[in-house]
PDB file of N, CA and C in Angstrom:
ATOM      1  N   UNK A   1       4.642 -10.803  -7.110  1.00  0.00           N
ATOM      2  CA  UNK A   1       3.731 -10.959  -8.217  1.00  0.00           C
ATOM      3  C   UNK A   1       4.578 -11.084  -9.482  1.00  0.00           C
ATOM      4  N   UNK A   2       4.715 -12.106 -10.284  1.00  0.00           N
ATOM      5  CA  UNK A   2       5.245 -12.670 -11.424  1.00  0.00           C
ATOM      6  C   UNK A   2       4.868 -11.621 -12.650  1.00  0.00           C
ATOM      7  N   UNK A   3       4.264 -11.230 -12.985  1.00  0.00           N
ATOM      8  CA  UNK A   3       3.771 -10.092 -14.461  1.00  0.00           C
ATOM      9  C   UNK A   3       3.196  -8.742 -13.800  1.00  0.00           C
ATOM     10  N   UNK A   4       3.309  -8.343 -12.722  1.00  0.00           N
ATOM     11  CA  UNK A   4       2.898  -7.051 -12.277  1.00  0.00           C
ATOM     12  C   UNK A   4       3.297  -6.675 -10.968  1.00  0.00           C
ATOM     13  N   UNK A   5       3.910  -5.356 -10.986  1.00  0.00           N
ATOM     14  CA  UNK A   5       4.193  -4.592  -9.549  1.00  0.00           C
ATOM     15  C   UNK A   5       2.590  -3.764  -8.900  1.00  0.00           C
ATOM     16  N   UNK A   6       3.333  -3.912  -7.692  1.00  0.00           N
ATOM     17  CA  UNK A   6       2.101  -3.003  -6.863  1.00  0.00           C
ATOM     18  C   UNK A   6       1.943  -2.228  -7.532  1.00  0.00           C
ATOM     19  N   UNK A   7       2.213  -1.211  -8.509  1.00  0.00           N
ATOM     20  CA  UNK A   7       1.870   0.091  -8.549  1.00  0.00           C
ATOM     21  C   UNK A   7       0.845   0.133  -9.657  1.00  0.00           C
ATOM     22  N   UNK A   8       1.320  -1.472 -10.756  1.00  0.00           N
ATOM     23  CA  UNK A   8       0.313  -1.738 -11.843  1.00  0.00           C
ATOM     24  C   UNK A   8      -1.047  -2.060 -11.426  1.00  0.00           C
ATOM     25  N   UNK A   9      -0.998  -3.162 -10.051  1.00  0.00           N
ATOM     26  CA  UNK A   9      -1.897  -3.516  -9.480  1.00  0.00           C
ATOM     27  C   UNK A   9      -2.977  -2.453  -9.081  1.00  0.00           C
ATOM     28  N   UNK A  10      -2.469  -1.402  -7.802  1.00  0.00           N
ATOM     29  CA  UNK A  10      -3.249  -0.340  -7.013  1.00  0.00           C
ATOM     30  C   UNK A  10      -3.726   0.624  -8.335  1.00  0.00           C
ATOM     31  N   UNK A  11      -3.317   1.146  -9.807  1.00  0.00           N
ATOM     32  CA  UNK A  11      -3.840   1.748 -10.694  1.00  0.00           C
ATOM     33  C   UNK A  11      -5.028   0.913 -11.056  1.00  0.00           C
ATOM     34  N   UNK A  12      -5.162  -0.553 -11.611  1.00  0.00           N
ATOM     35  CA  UNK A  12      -5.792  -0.992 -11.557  1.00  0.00           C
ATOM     36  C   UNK A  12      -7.299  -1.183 -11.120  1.00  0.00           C
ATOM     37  N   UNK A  13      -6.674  -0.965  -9.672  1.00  0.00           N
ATOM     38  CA  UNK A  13      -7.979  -1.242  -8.154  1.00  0.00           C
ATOM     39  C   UNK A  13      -8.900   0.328  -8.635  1.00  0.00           C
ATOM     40  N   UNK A  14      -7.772   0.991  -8.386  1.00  0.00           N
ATOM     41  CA  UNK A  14      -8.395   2.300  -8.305  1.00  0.00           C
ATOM     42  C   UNK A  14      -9.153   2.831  -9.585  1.00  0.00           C
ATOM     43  N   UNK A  15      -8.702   2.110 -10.926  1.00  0.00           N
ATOM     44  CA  UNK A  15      -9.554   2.681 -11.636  1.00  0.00           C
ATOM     45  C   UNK A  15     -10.943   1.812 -11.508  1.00  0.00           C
ATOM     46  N   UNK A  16     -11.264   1.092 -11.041  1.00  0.00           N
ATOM     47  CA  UNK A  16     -12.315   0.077 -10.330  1.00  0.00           C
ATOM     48  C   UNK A  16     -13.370   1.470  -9.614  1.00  0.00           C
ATOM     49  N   UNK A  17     -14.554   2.334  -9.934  1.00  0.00           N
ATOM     50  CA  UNK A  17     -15.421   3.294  -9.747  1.00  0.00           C
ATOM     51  C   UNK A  17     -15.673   2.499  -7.954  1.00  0.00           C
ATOM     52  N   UNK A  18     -15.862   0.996  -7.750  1.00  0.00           N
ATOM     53  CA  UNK A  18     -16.673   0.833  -6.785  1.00  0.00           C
ATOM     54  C   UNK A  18     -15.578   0.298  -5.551  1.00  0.00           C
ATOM     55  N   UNK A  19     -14.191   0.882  -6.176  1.00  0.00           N
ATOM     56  CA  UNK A  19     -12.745   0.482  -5.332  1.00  0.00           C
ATOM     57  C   UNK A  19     -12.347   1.932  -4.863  1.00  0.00           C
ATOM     58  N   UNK A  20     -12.435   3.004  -5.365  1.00  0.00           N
ATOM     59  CA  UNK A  20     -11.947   4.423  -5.120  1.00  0.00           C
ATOM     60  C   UNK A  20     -11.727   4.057  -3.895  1.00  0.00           C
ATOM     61  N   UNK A  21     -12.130   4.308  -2.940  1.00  0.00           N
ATOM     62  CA  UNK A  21     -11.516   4.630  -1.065  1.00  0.00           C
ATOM     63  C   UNK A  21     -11.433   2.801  -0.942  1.00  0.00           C
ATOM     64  N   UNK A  22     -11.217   1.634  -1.417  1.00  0.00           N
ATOM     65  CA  UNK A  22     -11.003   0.650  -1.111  1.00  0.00           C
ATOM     66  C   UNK A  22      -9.603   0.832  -0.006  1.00  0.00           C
ATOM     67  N   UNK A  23      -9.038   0.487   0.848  1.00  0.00           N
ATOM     68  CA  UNK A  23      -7.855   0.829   2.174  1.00  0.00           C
ATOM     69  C   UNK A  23      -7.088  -0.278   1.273  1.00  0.00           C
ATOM     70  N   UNK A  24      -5.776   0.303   1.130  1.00  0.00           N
ATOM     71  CA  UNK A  24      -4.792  -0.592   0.377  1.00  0.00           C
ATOM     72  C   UNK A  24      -3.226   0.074   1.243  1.00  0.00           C
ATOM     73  N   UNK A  25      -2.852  -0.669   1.448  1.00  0.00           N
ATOM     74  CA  UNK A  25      -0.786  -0.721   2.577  1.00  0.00           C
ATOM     75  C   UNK A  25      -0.268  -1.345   1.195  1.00  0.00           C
ATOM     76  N   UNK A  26       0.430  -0.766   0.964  1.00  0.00           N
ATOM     77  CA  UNK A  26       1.868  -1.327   0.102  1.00  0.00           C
ATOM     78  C   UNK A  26       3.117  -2.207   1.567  1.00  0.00           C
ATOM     79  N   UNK A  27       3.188  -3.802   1.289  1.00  0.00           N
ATOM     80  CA  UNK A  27       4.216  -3.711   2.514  1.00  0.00           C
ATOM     81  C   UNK A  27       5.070  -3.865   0.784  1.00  0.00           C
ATOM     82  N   UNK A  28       6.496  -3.534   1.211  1.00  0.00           N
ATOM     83  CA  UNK A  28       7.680  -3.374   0.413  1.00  0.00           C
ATOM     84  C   UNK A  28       8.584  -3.743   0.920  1.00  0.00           C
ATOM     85  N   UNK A  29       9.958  -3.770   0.197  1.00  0.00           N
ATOM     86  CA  UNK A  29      11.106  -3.785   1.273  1.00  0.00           C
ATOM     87  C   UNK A  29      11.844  -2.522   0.498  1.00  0.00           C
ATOM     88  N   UNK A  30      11.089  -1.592  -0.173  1.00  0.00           N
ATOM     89  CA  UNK A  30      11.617  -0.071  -0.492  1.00  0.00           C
ATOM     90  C   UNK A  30      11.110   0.870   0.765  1.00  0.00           C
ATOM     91  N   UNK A  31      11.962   1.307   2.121  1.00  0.00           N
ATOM     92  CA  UNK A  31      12.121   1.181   3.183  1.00  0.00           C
ATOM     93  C   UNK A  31      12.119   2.818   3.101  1.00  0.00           C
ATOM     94  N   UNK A  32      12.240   3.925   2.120  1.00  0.00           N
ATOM     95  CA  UNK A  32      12.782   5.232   2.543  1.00  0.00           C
ATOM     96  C   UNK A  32      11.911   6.238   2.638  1.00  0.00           C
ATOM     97  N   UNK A  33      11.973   7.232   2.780  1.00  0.00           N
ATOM     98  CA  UNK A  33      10.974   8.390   2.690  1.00  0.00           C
ATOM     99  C   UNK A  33      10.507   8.546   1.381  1.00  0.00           C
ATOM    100  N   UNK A  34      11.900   8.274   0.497  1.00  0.00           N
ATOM    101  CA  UNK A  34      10.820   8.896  -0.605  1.00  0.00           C
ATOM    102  C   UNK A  34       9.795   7.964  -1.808  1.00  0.00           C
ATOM    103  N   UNK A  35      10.114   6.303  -1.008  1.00  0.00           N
ATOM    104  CA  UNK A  35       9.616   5.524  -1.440  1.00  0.00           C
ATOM    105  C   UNK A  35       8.254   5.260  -0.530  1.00  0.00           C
ATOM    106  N   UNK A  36       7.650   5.415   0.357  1.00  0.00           N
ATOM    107  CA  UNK A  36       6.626   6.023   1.063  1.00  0.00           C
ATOM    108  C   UNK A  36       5.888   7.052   0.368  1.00  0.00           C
ATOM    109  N   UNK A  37       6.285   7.649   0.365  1.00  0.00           N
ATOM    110  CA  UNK A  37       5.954   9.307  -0.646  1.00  0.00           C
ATOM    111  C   UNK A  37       5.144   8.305  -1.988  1.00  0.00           C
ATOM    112  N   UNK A  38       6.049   7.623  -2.703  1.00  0.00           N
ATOM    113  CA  UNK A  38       6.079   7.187  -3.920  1.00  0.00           C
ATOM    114  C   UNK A  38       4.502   6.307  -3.772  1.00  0.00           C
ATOM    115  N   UNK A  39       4.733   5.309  -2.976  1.00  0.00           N
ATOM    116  CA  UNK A  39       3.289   4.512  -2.439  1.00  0.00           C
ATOM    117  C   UNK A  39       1.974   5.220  -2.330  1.00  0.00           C
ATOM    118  N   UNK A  40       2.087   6.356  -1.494  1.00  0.00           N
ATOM    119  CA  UNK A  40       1.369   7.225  -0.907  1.00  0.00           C
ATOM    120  C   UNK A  40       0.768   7.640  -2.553  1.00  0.00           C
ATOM    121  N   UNK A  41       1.458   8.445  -3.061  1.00  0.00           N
ATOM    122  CA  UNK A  41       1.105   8.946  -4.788  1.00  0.00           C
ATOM    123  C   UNK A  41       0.531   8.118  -5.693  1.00  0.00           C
ATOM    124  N   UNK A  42       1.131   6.931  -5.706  1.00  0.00           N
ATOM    125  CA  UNK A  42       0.259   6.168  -6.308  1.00  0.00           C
ATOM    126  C   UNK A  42      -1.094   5.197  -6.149  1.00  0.00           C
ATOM    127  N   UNK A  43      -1.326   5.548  -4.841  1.00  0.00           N
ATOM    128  CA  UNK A  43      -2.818   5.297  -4.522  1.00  0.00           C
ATOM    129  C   UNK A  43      -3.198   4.477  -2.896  1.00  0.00           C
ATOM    130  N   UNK A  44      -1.905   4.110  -2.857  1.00  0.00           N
ATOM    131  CA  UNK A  44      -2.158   3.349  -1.354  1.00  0.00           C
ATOM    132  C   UNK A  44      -2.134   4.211  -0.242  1.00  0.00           C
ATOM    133  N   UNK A  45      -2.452   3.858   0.956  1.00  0.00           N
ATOM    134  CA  UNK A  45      -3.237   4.782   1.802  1.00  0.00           C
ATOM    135  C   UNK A  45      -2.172   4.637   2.829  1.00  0.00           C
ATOM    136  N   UNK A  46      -1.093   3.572   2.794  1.00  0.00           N
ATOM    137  CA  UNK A  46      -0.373   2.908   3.853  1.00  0.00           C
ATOM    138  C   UNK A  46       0.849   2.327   3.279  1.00  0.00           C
ATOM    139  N   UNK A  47       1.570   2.295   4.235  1.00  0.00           N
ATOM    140  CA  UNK A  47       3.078   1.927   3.608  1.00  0.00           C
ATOM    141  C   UNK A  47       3.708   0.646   5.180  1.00  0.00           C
ATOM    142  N   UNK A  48       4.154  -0.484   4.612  1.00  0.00           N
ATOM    143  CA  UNK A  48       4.812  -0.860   5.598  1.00  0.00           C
ATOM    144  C   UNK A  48       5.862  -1.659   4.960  1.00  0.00           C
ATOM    145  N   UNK A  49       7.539  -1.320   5.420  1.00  0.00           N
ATOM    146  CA  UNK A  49       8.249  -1.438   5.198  1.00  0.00           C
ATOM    147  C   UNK A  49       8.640  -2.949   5.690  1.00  0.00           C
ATOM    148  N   UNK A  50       9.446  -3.973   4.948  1.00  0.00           N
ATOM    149  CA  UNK A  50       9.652  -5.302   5.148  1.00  0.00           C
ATOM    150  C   UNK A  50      10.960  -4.834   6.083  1.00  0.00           C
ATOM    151  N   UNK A  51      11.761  -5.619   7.482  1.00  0.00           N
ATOM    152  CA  UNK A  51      10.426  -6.798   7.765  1.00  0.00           C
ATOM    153  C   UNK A  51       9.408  -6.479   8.419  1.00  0.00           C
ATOM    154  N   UNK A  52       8.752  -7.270   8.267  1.00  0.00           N
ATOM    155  CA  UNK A  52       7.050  -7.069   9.236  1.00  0.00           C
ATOM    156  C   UNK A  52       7.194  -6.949  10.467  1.00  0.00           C
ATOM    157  N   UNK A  53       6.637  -5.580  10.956  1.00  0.00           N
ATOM    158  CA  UNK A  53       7.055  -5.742  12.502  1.00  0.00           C
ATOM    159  C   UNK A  53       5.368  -5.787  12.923  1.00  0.00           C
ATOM    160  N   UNK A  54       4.682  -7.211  13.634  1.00  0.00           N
ATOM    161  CA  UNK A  54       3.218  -7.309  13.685  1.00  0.00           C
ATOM    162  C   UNK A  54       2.477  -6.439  14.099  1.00  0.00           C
ATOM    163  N   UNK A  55       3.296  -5.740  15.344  1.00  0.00           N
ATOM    164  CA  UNK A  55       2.326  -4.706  15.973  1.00  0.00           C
ATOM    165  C   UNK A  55       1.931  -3.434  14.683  1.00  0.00           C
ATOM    166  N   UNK A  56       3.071  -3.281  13.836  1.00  0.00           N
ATOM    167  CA  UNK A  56       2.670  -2.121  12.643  1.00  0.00           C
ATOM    168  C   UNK A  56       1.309  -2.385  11.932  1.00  0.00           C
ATOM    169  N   UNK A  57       1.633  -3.624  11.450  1.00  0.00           N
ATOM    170  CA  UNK A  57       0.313  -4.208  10.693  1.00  0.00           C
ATOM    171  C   UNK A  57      -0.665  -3.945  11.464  1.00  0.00           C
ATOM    172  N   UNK A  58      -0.995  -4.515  12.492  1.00  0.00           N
ATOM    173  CA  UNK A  58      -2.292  -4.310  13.226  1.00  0.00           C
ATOM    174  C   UNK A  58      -2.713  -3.205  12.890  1.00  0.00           C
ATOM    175  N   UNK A  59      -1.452  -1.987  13.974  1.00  0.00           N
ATOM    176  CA  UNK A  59      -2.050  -0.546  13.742  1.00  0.00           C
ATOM    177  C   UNK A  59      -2.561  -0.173  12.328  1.00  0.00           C
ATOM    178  N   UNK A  60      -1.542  -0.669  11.152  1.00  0.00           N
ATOM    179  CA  UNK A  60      -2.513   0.092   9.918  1.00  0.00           C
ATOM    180  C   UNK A  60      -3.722  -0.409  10.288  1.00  0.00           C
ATOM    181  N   UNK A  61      -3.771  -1.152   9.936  1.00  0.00           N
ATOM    182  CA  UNK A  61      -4.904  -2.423   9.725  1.00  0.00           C
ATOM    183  C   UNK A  61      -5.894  -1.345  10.533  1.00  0.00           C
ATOM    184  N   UNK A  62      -5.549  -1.556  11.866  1.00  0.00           N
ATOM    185  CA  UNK A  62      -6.744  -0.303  12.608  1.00  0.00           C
ATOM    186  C   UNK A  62      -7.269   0.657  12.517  1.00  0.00           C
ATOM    187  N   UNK A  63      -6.384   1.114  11.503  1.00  0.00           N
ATOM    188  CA  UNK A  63      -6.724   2.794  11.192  1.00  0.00           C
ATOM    189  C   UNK A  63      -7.733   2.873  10.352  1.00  0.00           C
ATOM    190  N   UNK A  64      -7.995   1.818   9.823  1.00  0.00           N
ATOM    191  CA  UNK A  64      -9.296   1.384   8.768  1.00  0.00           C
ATOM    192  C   UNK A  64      -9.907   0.918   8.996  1.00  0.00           C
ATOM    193  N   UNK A  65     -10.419   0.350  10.299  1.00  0.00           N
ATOM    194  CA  UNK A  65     -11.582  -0.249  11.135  1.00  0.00           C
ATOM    195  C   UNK A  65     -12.758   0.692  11.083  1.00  0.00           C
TER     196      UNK A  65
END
């Protein structure tokens, strides 16, 4: 995203009243625990680290079915 990071974005969503529990994954290629942590805090529900491994996606993806 050219003028905004995820984190500007997901504040955004979330201050959105009819977005609160909207299911949001940060994928990143900030890969560590405490950048997970960091995702997690700032509003996303899910973290998947670049590269994409498909079967991960799914599973988030599922956990919100």
């Amino acid at each position: 995203m050219p003028d905004e990071d995820g984190f500007s974005l997901i504040a955004k969503v979330r201050s959105l009243h009819s977005a609160e529990q909207l299911p949001a994954l940060a994928f990143t290629a900030f890969a560590h625990e405490q950048d997970r942590l960091r995702m997690m805090e700032a509003g996303f529900q899910g973290h998947l680290p670049k590269p994409l491994n498909p079967q991960s996606l799914i599973s988030k993806v599922l956990e919100f079915a």
